[in-house]
Protein backbone atom coordinates (compact mmCIF):
# COMPACT_ATOMS: atom_id res chain seq x y z
CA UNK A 1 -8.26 0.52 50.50
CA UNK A 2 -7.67 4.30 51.02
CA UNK A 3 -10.78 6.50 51.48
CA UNK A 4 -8.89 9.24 50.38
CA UNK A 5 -11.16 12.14 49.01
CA UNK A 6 -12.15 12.16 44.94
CA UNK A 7 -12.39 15.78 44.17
CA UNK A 8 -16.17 15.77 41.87
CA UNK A 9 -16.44 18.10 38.71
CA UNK A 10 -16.65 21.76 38.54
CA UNK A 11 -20.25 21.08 36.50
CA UNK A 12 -21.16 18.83 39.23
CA UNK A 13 -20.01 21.32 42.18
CA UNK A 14 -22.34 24.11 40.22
CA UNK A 15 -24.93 21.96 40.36
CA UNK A 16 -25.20 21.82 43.84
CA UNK A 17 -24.77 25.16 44.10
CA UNK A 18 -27.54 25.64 41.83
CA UNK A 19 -29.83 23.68 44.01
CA UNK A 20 -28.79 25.74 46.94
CA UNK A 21 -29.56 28.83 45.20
CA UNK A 22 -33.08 27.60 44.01
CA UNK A 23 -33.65 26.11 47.08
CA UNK A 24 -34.58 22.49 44.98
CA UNK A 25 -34.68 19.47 46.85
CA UNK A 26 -32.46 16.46 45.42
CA UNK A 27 -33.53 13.12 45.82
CA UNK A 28 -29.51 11.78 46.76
CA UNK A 29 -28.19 8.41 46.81
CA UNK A 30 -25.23 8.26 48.65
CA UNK A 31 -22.34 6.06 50.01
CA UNK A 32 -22.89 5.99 53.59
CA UNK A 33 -19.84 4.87 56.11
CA UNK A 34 -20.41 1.40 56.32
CA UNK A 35 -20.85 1.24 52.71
CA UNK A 36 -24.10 0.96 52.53
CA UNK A 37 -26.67 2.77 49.82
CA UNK A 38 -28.84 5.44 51.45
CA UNK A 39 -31.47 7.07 49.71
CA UNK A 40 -33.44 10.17 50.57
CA UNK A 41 -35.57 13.60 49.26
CA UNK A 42 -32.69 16.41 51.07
CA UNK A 43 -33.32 20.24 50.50
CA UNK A 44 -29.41 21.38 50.39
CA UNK A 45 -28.46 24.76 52.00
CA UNK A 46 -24.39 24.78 51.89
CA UNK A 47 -21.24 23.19 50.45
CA UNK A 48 -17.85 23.25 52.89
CA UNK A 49 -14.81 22.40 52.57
CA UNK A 50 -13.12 20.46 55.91
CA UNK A 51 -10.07 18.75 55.94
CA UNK A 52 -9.72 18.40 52.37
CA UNK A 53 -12.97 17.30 51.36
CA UNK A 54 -15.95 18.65 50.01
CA UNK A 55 -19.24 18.25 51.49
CA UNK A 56 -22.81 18.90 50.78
CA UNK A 57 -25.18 20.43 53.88
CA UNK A 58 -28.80 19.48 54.03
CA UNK A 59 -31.72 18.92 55.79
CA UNK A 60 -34.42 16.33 55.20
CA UNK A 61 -37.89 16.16 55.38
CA UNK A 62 -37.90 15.35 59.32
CA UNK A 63 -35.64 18.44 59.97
CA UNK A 64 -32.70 16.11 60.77
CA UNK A 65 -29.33 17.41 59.38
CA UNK A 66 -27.10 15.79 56.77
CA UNK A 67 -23.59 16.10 55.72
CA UNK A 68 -22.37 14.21 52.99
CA UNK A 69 -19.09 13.97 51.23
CA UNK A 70 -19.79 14.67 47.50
CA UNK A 71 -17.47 11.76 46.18
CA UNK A 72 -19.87 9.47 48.06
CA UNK A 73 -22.95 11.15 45.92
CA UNK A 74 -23.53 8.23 43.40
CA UNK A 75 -26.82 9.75 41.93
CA UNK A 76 -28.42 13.84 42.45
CA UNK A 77 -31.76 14.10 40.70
CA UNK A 78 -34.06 16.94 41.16
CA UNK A 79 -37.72 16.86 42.48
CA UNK A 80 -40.13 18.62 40.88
């Protein structure tokens, strides 16, 4: 199985990019590299591009850094 990178949507791209700009916090599920489901409240702050792939920068509550590859972003919901 190839774990070649799934560009996402523009509308889901300007999502993110939305939350960044609002400074929102997303409550992410996510793909992790085992392939296990990981769950957590993130505040984004940047979207790169390395490599090929696109990925989603953010922090969590604890102040610990995350970078995830948006084709392993099952579910983004807001938090109000």
């Amino acid at each position: 199985m190839s774990d070649r990178y799934i560009p996402v949507s523009c509308q889901l791209h300007s999502e993110y990019e939305l939350a960044i700009m609002h400074a929102q916090q997303l409550q992410l599920i996510w793909q992790g590299p085992t392939g296990e489901l990981i769950t957590d409240i993130l505040k984004p702050y940047d979207l790169i591009t390395r490599e090929g792939s696109e990925f989603l920068l953010s922090q969590s509550a604890n102040g610990e850094d995350k970078k995830i590859r948006l084709d392993k972003i099952i579910e983004a919901h807001p938090v109000s």
